[in-house]
C-alpha atoms as a PDB file:
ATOM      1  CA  UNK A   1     133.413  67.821 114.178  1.00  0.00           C
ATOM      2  CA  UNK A   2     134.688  70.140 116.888  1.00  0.00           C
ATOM      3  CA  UNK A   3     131.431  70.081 118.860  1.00  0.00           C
ATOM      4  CA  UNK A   4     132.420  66.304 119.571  1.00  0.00           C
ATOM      5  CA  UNK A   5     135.912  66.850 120.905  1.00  0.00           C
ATOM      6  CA  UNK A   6     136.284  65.705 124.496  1.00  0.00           C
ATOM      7  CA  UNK A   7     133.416  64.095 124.198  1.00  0.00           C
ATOM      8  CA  UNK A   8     133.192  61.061 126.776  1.00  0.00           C
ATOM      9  CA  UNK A   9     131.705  57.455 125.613  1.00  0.00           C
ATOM     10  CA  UNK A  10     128.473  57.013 127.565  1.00  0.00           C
ATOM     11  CA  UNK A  11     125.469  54.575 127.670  1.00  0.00           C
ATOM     12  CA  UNK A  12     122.930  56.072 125.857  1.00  0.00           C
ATOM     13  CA  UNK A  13     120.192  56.854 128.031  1.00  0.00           C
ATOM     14  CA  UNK A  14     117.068  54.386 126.967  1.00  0.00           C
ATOM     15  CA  UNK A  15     114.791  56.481 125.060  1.00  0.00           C
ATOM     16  CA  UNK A  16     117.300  59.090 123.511  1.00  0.00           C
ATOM     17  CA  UNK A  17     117.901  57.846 119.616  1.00  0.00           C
ATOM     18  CA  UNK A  18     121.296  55.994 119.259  1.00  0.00           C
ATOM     19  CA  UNK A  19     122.658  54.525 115.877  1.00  0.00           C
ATOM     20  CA  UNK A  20     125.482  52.190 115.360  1.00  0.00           C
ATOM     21  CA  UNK A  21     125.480  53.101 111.665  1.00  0.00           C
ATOM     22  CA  UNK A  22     126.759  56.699 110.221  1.00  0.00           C
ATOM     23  CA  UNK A  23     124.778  58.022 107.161  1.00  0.00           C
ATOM     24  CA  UNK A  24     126.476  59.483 104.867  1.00  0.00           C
ATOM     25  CA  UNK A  25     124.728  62.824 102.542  1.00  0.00           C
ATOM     26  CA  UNK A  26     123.862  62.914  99.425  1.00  0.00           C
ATOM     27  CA  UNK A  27     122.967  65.302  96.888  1.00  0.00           C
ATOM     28  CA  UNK A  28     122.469  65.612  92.985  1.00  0.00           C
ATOM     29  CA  UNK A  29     125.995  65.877  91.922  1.00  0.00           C
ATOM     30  CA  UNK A  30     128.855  65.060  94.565  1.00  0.00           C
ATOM     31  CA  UNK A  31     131.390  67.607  94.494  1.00  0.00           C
ATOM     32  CA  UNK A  32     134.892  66.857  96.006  1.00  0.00           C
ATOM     33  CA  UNK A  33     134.127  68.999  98.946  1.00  0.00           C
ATOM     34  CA  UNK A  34     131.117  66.496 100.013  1.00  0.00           C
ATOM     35  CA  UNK A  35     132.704  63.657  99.101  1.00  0.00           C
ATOM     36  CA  UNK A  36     135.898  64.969 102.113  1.00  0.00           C
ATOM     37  CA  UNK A  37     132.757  65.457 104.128  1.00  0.00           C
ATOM     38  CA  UNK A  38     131.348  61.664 103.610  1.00  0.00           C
ATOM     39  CA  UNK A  39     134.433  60.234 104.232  1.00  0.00           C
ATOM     40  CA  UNK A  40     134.987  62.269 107.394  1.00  0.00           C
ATOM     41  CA  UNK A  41     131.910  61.279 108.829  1.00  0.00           C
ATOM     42  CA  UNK A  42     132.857  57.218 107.937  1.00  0.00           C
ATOM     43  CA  UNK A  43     135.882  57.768 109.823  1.00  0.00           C
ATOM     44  CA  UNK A  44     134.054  57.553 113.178  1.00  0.00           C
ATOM     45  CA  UNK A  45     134.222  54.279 114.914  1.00  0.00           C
ATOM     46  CA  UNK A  46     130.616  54.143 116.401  1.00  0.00           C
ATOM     47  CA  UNK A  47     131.371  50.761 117.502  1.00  0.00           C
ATOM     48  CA  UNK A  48     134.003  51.993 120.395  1.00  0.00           C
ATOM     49  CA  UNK A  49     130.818  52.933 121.765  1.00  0.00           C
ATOM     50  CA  UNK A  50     129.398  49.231 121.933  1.00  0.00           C
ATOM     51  CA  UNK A  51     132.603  48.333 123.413  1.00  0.00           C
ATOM     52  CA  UNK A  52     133.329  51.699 125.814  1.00  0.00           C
ATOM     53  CA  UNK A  53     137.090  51.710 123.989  1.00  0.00           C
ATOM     54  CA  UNK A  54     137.614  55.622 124.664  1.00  0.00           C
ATOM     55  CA  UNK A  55     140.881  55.280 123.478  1.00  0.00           C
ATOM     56  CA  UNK A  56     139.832  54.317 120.065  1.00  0.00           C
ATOM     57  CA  UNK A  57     136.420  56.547 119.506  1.00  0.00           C
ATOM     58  CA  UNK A  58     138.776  59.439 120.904  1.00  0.00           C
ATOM     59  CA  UNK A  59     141.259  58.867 118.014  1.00  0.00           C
ATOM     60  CA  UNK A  60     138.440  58.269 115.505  1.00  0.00           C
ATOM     61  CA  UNK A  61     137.366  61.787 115.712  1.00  0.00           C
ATOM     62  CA  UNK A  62     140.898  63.143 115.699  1.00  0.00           C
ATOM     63  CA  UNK A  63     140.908  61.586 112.159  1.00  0.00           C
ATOM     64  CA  UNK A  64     137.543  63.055 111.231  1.00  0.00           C
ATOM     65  CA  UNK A  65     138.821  66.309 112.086  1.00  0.00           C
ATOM     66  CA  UNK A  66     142.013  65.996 110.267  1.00  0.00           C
ATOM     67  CA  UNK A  67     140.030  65.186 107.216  1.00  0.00           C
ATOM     68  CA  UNK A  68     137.853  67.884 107.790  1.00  0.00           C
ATOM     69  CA  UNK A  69     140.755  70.416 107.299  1.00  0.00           C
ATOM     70  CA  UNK A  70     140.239  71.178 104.399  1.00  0.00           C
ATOM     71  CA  UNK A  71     137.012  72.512 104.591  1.00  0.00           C
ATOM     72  CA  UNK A  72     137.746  75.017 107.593  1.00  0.00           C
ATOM     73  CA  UNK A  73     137.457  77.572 105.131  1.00  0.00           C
ATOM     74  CA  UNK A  74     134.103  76.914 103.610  1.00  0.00           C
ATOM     75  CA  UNK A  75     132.797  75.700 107.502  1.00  0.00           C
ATOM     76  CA  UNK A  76     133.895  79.223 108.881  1.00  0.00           C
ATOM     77  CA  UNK A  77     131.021  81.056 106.481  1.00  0.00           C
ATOM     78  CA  UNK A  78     128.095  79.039 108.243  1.00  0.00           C
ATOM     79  CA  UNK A  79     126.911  79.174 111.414  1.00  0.00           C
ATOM     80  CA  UNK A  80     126.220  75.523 113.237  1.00  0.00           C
ATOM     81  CA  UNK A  81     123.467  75.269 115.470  1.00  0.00           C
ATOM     82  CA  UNK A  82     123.712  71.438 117.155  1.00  0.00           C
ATOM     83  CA  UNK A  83     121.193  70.965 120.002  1.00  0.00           C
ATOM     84  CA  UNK A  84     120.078  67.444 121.485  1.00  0.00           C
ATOM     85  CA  UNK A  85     116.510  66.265 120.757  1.00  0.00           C
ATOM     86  CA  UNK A  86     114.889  62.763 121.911  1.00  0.00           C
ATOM     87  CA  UNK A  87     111.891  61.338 120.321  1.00  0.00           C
ATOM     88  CA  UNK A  88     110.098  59.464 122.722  1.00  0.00           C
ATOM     89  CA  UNK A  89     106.897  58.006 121.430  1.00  0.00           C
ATOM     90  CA  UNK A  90     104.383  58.438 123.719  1.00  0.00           C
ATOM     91  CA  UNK A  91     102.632  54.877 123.899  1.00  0.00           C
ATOM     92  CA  UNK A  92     103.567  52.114 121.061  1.00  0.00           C
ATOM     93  CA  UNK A  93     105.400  49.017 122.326  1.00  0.00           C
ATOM     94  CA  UNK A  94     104.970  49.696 126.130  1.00  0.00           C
ATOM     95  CA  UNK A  95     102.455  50.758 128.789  1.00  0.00           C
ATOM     96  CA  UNK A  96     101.832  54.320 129.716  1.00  0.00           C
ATOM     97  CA  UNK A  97     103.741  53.691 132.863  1.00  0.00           C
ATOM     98  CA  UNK A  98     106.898  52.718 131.079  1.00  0.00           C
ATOM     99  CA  UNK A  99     106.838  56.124 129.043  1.00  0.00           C
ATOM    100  CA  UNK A 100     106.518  58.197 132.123  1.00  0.00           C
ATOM    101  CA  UNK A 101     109.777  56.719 133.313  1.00  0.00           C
ATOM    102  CA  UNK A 102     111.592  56.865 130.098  1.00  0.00           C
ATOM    103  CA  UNK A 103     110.658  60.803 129.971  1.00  0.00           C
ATOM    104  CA  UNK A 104     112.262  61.150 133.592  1.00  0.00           C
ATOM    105  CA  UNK A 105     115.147  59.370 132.930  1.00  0.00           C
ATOM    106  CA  UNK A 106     115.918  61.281 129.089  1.00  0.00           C
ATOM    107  CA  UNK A 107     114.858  64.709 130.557  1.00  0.00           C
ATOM    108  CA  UNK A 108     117.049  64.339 133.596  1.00  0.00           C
ATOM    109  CA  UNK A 109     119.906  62.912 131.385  1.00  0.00           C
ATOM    110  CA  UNK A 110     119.745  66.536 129.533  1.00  0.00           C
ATOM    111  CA  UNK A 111     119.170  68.592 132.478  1.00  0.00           C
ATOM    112  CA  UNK A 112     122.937  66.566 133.980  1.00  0.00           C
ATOM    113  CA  UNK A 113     124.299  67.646 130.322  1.00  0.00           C
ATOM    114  CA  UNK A 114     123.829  71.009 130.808  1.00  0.00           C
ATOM    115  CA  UNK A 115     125.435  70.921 134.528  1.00  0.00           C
ATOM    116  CA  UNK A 116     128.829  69.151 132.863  1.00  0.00           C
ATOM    117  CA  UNK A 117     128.300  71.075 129.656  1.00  0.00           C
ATOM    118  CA  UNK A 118     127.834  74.850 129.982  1.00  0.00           C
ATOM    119  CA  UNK A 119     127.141  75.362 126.152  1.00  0.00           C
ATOM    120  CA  UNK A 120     124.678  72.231 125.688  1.00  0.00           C
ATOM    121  CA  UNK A 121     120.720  73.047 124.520  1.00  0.00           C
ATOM    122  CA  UNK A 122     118.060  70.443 124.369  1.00  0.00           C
ATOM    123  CA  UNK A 123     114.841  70.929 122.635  1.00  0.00           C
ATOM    124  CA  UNK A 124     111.691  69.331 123.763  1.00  0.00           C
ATOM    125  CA  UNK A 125     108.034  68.697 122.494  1.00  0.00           C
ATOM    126  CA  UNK A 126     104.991  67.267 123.737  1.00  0.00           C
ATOM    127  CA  UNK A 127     103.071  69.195 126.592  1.00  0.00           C
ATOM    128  CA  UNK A 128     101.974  65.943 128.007  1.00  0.00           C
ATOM    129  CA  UNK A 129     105.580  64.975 129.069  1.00  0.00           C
ATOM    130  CA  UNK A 130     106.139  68.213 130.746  1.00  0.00           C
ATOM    131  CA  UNK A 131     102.337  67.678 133.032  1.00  0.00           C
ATOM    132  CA  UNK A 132     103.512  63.938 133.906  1.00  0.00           C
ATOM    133  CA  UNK A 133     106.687  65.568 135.030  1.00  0.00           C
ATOM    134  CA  UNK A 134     105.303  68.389 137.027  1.00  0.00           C
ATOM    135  CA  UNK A 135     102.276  66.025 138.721  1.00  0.00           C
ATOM    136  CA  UNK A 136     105.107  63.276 139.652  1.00  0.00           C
ATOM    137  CA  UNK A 137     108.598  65.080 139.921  1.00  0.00           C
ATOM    138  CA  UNK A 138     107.958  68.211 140.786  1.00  0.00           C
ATOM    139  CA  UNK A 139     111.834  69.036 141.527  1.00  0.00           C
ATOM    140  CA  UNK A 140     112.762  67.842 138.376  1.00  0.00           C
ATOM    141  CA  UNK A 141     110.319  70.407 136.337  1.00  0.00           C
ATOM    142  CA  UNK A 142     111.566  73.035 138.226  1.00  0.00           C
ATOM    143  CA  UNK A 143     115.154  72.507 136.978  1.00  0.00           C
ATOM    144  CA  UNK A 144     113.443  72.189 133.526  1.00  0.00           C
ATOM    145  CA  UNK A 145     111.298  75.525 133.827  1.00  0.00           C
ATOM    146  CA  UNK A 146     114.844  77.349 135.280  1.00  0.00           C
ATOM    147  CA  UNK A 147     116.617  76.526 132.298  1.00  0.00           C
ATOM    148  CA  UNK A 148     113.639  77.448 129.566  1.00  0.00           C
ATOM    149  CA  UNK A 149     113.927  80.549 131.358  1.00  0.00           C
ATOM    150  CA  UNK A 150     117.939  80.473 130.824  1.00  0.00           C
ATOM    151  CA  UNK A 151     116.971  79.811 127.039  1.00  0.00           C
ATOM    152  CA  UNK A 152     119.215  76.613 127.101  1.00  0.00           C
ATOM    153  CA  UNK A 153     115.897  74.617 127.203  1.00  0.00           C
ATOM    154  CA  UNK A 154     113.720  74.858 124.137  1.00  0.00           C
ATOM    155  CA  UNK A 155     109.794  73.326 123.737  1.00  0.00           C
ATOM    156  CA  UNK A 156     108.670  73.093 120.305  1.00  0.00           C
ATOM    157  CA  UNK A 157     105.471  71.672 118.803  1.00  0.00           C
ATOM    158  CA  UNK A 158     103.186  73.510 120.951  1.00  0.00           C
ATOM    159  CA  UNK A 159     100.660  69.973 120.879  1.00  0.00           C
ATOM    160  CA  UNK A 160      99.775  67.806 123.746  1.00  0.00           C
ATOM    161  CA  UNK A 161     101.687  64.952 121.734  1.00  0.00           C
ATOM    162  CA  UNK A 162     103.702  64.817 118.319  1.00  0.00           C
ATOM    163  CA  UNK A 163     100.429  63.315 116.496  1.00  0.00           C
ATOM    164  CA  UNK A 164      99.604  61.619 113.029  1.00  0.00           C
ATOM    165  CA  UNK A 165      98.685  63.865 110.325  1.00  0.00           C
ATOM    166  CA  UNK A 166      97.254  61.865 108.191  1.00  0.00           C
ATOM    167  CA  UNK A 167      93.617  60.200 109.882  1.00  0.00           C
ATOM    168  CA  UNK A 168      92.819  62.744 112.443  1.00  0.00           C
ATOM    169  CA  UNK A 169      90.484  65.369 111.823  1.00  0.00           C
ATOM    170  CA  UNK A 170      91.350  69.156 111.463  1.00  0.00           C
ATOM    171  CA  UNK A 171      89.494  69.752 114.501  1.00  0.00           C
ATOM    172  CA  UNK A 172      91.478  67.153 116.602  1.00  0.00           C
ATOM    173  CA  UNK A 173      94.817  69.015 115.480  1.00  0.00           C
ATOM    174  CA  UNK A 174      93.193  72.317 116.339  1.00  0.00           C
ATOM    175  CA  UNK A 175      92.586  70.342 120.256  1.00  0.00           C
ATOM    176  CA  UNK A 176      96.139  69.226 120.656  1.00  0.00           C
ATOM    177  CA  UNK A 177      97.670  72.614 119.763  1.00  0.00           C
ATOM    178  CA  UNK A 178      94.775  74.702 122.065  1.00  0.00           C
ATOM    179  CA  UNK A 179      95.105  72.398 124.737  1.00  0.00           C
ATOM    180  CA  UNK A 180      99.360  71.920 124.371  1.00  0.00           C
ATOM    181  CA  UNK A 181     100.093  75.806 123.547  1.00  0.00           C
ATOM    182  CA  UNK A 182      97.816  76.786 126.604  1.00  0.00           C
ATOM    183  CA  UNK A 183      99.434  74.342 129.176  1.00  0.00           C
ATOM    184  CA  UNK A 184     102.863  75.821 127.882  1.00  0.00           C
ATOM    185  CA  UNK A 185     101.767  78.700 128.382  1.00  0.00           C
ATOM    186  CA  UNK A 186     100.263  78.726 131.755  1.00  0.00           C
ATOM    187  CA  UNK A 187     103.303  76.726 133.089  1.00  0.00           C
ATOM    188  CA  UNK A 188     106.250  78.200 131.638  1.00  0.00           C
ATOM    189  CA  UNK A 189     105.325  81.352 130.302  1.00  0.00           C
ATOM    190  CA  UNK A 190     106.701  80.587 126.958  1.00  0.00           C
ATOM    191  CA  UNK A 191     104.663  80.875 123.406  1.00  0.00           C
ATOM    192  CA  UNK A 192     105.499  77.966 120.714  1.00  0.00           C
ATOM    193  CA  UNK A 193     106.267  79.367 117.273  1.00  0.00           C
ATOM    194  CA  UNK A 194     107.696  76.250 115.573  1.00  0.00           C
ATOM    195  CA  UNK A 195     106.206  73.545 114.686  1.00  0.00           C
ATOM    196  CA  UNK A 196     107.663  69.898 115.332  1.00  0.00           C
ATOM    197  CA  UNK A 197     106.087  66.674 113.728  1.00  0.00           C
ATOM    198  CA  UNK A 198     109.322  64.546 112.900  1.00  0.00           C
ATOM    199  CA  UNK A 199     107.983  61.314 112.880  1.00  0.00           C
ATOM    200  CA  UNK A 200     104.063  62.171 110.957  1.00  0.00           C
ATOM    201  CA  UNK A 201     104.160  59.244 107.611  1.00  0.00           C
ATOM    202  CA  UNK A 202     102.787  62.334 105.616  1.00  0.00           C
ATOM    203  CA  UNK A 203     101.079  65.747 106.525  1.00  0.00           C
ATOM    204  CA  UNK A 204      97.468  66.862 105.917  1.00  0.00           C
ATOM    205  CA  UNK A 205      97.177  69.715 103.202  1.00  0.00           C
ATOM    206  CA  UNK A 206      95.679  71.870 105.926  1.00  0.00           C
ATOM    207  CA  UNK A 207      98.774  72.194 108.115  1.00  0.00           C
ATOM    208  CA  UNK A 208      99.559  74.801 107.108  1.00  0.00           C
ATOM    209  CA  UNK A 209      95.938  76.710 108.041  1.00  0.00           C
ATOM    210  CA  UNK A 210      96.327  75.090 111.491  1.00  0.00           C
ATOM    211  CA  UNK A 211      98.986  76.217 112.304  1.00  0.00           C
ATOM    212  CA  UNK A 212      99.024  79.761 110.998  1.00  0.00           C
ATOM    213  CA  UNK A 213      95.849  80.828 112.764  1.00  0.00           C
ATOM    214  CA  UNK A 214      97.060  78.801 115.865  1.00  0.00           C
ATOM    215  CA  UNK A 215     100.245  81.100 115.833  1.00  0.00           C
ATOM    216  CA  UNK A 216     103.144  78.840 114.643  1.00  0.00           C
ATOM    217  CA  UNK A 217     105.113  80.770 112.153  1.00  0.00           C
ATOM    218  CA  UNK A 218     107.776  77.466 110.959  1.00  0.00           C
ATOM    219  CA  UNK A 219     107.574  73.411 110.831  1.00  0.00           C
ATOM    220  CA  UNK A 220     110.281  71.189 111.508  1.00  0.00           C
ATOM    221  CA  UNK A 221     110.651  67.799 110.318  1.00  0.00           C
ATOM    222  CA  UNK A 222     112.268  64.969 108.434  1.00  0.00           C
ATOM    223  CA  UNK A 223     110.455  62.215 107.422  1.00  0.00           C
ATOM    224  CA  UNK A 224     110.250  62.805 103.922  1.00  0.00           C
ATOM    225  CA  UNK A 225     114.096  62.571 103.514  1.00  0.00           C
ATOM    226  CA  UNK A 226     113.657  59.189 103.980  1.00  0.00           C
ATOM    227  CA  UNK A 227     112.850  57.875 100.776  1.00  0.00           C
ATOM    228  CA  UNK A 228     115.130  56.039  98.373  1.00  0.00           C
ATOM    229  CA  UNK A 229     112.700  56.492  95.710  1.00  0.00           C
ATOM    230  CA  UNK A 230     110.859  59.935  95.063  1.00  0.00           C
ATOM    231  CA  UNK A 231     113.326  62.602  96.699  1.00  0.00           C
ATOM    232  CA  UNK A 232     112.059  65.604  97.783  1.00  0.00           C
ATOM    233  CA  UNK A 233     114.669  68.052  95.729  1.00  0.00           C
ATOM    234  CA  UNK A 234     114.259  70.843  98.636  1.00  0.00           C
ATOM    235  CA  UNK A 235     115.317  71.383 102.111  1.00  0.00           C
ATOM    236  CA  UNK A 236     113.998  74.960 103.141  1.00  0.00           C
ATOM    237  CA  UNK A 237     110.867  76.164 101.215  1.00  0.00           C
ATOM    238  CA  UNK A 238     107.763  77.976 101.611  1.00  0.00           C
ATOM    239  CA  UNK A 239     104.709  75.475 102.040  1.00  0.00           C
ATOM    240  CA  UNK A 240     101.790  77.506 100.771  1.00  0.00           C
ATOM    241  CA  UNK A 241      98.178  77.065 101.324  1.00  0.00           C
ATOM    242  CA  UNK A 242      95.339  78.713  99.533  1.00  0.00           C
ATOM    243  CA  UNK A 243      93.408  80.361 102.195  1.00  0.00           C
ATOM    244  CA  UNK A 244      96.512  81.702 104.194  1.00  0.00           C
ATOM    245  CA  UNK A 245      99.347  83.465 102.561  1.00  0.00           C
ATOM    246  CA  UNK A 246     102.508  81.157 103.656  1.00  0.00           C
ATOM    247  CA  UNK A 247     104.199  78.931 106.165  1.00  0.00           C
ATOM    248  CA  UNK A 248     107.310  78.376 106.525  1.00  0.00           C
ATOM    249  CA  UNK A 249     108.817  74.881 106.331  1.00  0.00           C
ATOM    250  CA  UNK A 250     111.861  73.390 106.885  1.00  0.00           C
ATOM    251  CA  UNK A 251     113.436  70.002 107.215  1.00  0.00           C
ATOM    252  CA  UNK A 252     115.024  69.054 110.085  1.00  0.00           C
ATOM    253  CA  UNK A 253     118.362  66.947 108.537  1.00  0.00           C
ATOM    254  CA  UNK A 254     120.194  63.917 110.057  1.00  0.00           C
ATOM    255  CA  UNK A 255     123.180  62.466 109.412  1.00  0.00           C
ATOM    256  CA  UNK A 256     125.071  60.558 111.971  1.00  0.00           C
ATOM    257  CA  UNK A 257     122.383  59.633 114.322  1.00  0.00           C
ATOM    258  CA  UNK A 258     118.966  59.306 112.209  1.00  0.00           C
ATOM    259  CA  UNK A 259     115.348  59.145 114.273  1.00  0.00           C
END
């Protein structure tokens, strides 16, 4: 919980993921060590956000911490990586026109992050936010390309949007990742390597083809965690596919502020 000390109670911008709920993990058998981590993570009073009570989400994570203690030990053998990431779908409940403005406000919400925060990364997909950006606020994708090149600002995906996998066609996935890895490409100099489909309701068995011989070595997501019925018992695994040799795939976990 460190990462979240002196952290300020804000209005989350609208179209960066908030919850009101924490989510605790789970696993097979609950050792003591994640059951210190569960109740840790209840210990944080979400709800002085609702109310903007600093005072009281300030001294929630001061008793998170303290009940994290114990683990300092065990913590101090990993290595955290915690970077900020904001789904925006691209058109569902709104009009195009609405989505072009959420994407300036969430993108210029990170880019003032990284001006109060010297150590905070965001990580970005979806070529077709980045051209709306550069066509319409030209000063604000100029900040963005200065701090890919800084390495503080990270596009993933490499397709023109974060598609379904299920109904489209393999040639229509082969489009979005031609068209989205070239416009990358071409405007930032930058080749995408990891994949990034968080919010797909199931993946086609020829992912893993596509993405291969389009370049893109991993795949992020996380939608299969959530299911209360058939778990999925791994979390980092080769996903194999006959006519290529591998691809790697990993799950992208959430706990305290799920997509």
């Amino acid at each position: 919980m460190s990462f979240l000390r002196g952290a300020r109670v804000r209005r989350p911008a609208p179209g960066i993921p908030f919850s009101r709920t924490t989510y605790p993990l789970s696993c097979a058998s609950d050792g003591p060590q994640l059951k210190t981590l569960n109740s840790a993570i209840h210990e944080v009073n979400l709800d002085a956000l609702d109310k903007r009570d600093q005072a009281a989400f300030d001294a929630s994570l001061r008793s998170a911490h303290a009940k994290l203690e114990p683990l300092r030990p065990l913590l101090q053998q990993a290595t955290f990586h915690v970077t900020g990431n904001a789904h925006i779908d691209a058109e569902w409940l709104w009009p195009w026109t609405e989505t072009v403005d959420v994407v300036r406000r969430t993108f210029g919400t990170a880019l003032q992050l990284m001006y109060e925060y010297p150590d905070y990364t965001f990580t970005q997909s979806a070529a077709a936010y980045n051209e709306w950006l550069a066509e319409k606020y030209p000063d604000l994708n100029r900040d963005i390309a200065r701090r890919i090149k800084e390495g503080r600002w990270e596009v993933v995906g490499g397709m023109w949007v974060e598609p379904d996998l299920n109904m489209p066609d393999g040639e229509s996935l082969v489009r979005q990742l031609l068209v989205g890895k070239r416009w990358y490409k071409n405007a930032y100099g930058v080749d995408i390597r990891v994949g990034w489909n968080p919010d797909s309701f199931g993946y086609t068995w020829q992912l893993p083809q596509i993405y291969k011989k389009s370049g893109v070595d991993y795949f992020v997501t996380q939608k299969m965690i959530v299911n209360d019925t058939n778990q999925l018992p791994f979390k980092l695994f080769w996903w194999n596919r006959r006519t290529v040799r591998r691809c790697w795939l990993t799950f992208r976990m959430t706990t305290l502020m799920p997509i």
